[in-house]
Protein backbone atom coordinates (compact mmCIF):
# COMPACT_ATOMS: atom_id res chain seq x y z
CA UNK A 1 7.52 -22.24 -2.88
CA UNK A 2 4.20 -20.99 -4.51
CA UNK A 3 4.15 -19.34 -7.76
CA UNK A 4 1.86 -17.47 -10.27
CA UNK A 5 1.67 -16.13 -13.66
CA UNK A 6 -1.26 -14.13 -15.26
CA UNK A 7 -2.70 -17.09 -17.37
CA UNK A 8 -0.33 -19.27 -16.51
CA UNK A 9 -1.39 -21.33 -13.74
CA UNK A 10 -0.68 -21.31 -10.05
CA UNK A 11 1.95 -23.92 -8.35
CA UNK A 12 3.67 -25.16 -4.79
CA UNK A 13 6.93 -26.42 -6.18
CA UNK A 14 6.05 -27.08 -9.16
CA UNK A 15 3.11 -28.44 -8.61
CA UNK A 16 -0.36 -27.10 -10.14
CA UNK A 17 -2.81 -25.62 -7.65
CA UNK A 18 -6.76 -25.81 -7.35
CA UNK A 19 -8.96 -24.15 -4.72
CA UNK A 20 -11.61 -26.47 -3.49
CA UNK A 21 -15.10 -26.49 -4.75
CA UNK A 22 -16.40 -26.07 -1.80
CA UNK A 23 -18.82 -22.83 -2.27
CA UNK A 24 -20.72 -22.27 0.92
CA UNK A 25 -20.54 -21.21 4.51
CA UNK A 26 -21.02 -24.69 6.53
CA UNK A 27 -18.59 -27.15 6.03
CA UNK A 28 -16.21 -24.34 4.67
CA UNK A 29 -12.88 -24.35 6.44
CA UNK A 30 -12.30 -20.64 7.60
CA UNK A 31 -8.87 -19.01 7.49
CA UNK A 32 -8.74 -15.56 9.17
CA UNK A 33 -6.06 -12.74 11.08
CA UNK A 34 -6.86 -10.37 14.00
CA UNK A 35 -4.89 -8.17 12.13
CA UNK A 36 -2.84 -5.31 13.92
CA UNK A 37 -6.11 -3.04 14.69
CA UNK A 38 -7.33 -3.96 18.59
CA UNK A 39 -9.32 -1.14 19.34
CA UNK A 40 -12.90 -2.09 21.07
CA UNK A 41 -14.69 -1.39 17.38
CA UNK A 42 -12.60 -3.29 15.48
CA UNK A 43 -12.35 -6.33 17.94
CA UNK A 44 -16.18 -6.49 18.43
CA UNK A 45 -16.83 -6.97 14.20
CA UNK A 46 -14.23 -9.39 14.55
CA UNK A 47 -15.54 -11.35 16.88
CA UNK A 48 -19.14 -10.73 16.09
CA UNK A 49 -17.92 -12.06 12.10
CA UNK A 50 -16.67 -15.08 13.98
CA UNK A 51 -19.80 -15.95 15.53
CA UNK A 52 -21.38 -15.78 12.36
CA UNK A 53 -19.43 -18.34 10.81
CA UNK A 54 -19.72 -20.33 13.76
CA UNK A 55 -24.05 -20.21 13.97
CA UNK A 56 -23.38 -21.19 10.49
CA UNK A 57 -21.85 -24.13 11.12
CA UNK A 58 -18.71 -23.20 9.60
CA UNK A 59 -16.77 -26.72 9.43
CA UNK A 60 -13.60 -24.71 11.20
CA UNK A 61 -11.88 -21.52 12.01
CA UNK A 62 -8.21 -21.10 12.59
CA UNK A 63 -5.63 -18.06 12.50
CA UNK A 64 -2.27 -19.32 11.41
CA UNK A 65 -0.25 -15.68 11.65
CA UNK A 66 0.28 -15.39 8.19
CA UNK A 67 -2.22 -13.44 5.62
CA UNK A 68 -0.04 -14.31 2.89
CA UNK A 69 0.34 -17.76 3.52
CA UNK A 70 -3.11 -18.28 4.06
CA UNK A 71 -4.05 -17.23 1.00
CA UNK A 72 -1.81 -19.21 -0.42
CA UNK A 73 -3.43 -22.00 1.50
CA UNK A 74 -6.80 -21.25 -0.31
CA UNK A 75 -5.00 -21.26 -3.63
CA UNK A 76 -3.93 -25.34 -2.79
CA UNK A 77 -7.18 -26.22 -1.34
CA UNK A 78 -5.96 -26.46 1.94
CA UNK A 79 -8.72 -24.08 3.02
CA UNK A 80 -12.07 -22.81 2.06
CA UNK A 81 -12.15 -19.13 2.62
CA UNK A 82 -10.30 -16.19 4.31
CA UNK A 83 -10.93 -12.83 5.40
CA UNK A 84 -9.54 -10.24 7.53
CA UNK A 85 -9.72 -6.38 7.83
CA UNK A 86 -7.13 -4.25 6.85
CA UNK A 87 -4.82 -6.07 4.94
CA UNK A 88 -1.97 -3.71 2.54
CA UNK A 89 -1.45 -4.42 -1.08
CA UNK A 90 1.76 -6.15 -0.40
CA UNK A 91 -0.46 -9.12 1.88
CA UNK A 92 -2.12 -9.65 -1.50
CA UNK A 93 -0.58 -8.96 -4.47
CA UNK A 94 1.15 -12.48 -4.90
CA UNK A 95 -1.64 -13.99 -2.96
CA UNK A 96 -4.48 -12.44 -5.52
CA UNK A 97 -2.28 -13.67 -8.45
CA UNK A 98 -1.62 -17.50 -7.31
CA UNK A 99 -5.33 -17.49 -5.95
CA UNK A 100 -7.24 -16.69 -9.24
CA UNK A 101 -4.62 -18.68 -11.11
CA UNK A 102 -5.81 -21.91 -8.74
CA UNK A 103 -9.55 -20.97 -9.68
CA UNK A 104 -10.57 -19.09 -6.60
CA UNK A 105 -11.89 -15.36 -6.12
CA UNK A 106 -10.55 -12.91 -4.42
CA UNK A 107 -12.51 -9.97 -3.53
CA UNK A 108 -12.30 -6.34 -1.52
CA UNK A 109 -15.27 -6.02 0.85
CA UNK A 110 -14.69 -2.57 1.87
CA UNK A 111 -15.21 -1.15 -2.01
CA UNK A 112 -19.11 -2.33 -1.10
């Protein structure tokens, strides 16, 4: 079970979480979600984000079917990065909480 508390730490049963300190593009181990939005648009920035990670030499990508426990993933260090478009508040409330409590940054691209 993960947990978090403002200032408090982050923790899978108990135990304390770090994200890794792993801060670039190659060698990162990608985390993403097609997300529910399939129209041609949407699909083509997917897939053209992919690619980029991938000319990058990204060390892997993988979708798991989860945006919550993906992030959660982050917050252990089980992964490098995620991303995905058009995730709700209730994807990443917990997630944002337990992931800056394990170190890591969490960020909204579409405020830019």
């Amino acid at each position: 079970m993960y947990t978090g508390r403002k200032g408090q730490g982050a923790f899978c049963n108990q135990e304390r979480l770090h994200v890794t300190k792993e801060t670039g593009i190659r060698n990162a181990f990608i985390l993403t979600e097609i997300g529910p939005k399939r129209d041609p648009a949407t699909l083509k920035l997917f897939l053209g984000n992919m690619e980029k990670f991938l000319k990058f030499q990204a060390h892997g990508i993988r979708i798991i079917g989860s945006a919550t426990l993906a992030l959660c993933y982050i917050a252990s260090g089980a992964a490098d990065g995620y991303y995905q478009f058009g995730l709700h508040c209730w994807d990443l409330a917990a997630a944002t909480v337990i992931i800056r409590e394990a170190g890591g940054v969490v960020i909204d691209t579409s405020a830019f």
